[in-house]
N, C-alpha and C. Protein backbone atom coordinates (compact mmCIF):
# COMPACT_ATOMS: atom_id res chain seq x y z
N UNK A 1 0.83 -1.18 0.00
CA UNK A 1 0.00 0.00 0.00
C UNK A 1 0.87 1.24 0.00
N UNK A 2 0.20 2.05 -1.01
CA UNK A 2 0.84 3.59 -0.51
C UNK A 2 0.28 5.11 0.12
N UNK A 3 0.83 5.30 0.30
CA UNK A 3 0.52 6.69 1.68
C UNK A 3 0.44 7.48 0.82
N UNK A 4 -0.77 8.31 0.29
CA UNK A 4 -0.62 9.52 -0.39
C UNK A 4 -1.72 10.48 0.62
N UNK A 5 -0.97 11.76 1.08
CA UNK A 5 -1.77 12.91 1.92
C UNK A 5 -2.34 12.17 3.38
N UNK A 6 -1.48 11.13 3.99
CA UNK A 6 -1.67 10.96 4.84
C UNK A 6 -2.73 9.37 4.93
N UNK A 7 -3.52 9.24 3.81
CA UNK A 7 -4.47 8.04 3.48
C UNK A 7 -3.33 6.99 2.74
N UNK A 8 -4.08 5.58 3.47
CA UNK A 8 -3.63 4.69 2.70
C UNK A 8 -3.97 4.22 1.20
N UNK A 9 -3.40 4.16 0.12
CA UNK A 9 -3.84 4.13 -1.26
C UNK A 9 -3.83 2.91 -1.65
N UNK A 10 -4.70 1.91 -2.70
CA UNK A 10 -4.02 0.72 -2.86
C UNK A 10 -3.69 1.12 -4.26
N UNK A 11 -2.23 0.53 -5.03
CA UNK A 11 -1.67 1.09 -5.81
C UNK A 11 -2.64 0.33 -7.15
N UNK A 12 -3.38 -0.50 -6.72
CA UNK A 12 -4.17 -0.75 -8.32
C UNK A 12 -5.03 0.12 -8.59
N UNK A 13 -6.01 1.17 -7.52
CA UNK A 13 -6.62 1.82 -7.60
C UNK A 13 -6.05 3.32 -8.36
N UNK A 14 -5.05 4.00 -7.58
CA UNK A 14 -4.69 4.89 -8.22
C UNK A 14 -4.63 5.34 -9.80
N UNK A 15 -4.23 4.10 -9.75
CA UNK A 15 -4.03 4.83 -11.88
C UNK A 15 -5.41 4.60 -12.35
N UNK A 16 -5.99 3.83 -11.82
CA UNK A 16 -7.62 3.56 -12.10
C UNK A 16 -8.60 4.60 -12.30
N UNK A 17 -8.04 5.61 -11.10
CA UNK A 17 -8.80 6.32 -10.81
C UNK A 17 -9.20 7.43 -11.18
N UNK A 18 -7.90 7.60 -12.21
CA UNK A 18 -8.07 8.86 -13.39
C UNK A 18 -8.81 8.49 -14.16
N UNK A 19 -8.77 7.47 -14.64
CA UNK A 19 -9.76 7.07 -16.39
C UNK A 19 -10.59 6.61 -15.70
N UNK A 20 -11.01 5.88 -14.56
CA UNK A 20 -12.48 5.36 -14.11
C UNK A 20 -13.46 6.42 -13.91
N UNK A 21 -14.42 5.65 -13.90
CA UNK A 21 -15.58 6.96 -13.45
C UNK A 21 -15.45 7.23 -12.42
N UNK A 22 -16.03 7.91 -11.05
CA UNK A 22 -16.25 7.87 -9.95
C UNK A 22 -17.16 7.42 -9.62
N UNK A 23 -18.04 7.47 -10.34
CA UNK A 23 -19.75 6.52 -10.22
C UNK A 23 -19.81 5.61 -10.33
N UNK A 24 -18.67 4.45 -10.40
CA UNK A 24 -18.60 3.49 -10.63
C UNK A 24 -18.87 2.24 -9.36
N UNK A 25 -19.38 1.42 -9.15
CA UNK A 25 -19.82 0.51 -7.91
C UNK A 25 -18.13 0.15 -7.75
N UNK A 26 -17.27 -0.01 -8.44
CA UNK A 26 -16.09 -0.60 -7.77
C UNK A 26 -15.34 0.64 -7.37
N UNK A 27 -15.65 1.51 -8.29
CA UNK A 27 -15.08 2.90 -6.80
C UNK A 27 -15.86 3.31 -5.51
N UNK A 28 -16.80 2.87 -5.63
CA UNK A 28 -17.68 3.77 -4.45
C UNK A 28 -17.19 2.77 -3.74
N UNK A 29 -17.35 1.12 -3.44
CA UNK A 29 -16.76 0.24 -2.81
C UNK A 29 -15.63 0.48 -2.33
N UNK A 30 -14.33 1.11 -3.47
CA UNK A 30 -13.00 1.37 -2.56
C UNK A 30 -12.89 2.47 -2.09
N UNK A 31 -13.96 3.64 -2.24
CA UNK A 31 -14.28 4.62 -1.23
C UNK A 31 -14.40 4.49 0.12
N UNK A 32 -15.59 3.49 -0.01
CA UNK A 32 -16.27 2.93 1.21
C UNK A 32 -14.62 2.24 1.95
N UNK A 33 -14.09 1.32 1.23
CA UNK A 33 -13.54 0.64 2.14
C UNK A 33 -12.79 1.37 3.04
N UNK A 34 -11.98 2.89 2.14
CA UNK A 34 -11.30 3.47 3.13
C UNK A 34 -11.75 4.29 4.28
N UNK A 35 -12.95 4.57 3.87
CA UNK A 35 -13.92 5.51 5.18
C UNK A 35 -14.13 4.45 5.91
N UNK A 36 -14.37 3.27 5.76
CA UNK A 36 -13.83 2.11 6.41
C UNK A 36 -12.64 1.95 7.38
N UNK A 37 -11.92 2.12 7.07
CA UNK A 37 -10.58 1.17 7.74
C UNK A 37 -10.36 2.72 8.92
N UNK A 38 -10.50 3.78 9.47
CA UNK A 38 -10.52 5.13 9.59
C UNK A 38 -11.41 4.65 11.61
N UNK A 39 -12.40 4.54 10.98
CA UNK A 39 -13.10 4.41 12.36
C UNK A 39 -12.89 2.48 13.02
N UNK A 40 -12.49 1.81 12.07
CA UNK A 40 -12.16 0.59 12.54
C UNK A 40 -10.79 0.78 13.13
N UNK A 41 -10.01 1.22 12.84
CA UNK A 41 -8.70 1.58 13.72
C UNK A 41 -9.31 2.08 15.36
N UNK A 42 -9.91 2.98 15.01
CA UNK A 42 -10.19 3.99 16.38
C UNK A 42 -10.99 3.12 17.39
N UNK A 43 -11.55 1.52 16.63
CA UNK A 43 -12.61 1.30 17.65
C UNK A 43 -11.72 0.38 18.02
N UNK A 44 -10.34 -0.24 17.46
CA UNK A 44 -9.72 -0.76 18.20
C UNK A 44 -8.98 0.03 19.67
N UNK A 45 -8.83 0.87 19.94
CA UNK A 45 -8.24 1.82 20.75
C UNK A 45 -9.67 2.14 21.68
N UNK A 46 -10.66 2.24 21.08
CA UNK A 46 -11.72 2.67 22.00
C UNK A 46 -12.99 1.82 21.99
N UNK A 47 -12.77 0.74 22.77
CA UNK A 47 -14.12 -0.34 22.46
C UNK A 47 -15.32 0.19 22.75
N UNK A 48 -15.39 1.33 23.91
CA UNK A 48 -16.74 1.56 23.92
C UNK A 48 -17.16 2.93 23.44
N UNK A 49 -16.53 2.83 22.55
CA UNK A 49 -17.29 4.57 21.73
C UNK A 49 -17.79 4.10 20.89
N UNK A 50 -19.47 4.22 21.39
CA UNK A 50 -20.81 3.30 20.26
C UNK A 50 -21.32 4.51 19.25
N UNK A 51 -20.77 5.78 19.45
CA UNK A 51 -21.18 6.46 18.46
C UNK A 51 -20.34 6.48 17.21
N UNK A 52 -19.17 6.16 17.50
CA UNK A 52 -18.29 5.64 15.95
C UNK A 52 -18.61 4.32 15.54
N UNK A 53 -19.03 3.32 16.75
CA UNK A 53 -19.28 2.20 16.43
C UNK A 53 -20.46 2.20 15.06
N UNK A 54 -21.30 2.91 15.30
CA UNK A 54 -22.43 3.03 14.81
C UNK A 54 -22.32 3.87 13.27
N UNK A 55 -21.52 4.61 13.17
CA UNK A 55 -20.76 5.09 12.05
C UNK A 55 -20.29 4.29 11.34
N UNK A 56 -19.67 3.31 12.20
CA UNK A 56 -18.90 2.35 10.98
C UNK A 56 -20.19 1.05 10.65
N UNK A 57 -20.85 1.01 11.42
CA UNK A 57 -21.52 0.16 11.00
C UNK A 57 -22.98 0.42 9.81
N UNK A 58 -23.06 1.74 9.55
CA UNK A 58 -23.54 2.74 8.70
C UNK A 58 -22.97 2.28 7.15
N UNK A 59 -21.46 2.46 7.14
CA UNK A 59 -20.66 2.30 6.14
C UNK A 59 -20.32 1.30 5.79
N UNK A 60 -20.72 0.43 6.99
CA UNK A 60 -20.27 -1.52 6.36
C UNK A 60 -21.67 -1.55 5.84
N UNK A 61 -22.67 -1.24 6.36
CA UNK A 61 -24.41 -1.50 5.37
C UNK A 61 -24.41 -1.10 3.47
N UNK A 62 -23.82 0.30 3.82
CA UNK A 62 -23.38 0.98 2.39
C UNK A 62 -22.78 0.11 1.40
N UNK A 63 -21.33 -0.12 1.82
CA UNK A 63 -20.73 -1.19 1.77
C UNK A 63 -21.36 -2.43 1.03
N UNK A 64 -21.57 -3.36 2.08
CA UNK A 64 -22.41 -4.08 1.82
C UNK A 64 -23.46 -4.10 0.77
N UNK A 65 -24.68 -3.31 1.03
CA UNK A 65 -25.44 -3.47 -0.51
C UNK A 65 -24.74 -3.17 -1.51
N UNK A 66 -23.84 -1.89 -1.76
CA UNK A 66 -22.91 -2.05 -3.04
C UNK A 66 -22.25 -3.60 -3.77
N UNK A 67 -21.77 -4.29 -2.55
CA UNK A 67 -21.31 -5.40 -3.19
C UNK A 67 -22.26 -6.26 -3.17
N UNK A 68 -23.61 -6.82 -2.75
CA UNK A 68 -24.84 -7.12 -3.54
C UNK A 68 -25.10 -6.92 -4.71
N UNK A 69 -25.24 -5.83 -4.74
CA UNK A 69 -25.90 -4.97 -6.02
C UNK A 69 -24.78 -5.48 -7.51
N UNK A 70 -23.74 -5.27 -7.40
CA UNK A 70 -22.32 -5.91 -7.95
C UNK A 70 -22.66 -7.04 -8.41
N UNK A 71 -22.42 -8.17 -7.15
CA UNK A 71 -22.37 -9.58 -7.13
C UNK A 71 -23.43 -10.24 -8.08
N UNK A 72 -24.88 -9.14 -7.90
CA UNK A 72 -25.85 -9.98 -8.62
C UNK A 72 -25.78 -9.42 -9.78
N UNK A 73 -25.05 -8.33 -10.68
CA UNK A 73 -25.10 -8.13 -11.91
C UNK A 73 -24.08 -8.33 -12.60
N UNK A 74 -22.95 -8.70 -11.70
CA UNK A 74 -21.64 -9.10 -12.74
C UNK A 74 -20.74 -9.92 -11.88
N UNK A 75 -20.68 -10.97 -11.44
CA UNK A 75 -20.11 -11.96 -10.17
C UNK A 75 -18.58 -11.85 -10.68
N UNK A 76 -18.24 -11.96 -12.12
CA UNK A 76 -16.54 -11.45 -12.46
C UNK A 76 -15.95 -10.63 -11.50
N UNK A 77 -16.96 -9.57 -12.20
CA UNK A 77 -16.03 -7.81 -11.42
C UNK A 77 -15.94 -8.00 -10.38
N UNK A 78 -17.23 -8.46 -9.73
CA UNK A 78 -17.76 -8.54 -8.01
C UNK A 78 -16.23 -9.70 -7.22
N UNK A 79 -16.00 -10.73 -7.96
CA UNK A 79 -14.85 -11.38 -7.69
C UNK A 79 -13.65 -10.82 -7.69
N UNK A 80 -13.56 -10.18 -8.59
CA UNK A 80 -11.91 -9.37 -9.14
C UNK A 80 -11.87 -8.40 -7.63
N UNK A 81 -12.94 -7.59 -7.45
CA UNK A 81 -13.33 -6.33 -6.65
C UNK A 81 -12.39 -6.98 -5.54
N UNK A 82 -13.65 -7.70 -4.72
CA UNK A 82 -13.40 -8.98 -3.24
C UNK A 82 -11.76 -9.08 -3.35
N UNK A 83 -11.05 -9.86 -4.24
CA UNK A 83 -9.90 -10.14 -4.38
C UNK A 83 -8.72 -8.77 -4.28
N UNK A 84 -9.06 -7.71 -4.58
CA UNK A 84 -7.71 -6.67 -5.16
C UNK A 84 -8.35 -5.81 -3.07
N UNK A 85 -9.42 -5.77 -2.88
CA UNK A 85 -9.37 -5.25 -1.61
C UNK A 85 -8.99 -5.96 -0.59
N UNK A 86 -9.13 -6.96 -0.66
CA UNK A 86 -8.84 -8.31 0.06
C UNK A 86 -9.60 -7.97 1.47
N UNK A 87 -10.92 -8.03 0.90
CA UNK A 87 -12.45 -8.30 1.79
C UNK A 87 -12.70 -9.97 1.88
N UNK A 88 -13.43 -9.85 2.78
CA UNK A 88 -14.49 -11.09 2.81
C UNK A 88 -15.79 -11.67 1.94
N UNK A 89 -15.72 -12.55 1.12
CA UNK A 89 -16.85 -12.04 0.67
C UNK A 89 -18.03 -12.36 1.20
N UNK A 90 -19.53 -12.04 0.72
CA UNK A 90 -20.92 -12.00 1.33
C UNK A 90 -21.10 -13.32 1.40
């Protein structure tokens, strides 16, 4: 991974990210993942702060139906996606 402005980047995304759309379900997904990984750090450090808890669990729902929505219209991409973020899949 690389550090650009302080965020972690994954380097397949970057060059992607000029010619991709932004509207795209596999960007909003690696959007999501990083507004993701942000409050999952913090809830390791702070188990009982349920108001971030609840934030992140906002963004895993988001999350989540995106890669539904994916999975059931193109299971390729939806695979490739799962694999290059190195998620779990549904």
């Amino acid at each position: 991974m690389k550090k650009k402005g302080g965020r972690k980047i994954l380097g397949f995304m970057v060059k992607e990210e000029k010619e991709e759309n932004r509207g795209s379900v596999e960007f909003q997904v690696f959007s999501f993942t990083n507004k993701i990984r942000r409050p999952a750090s913090h809830l390791e450090l702070h188990k009982k702060d349920f108001s971030s808890e609840r934030g992140l669990r906002i963004l895993l729902g988001k999350r989540r139906r995106l890669l539904a929505y994916l999975a059931k219209k193109n299971r390729v991409r939806y695979k490739k996606l799962i694999s290059q973020l190195n998620i779990r899949e549904q």
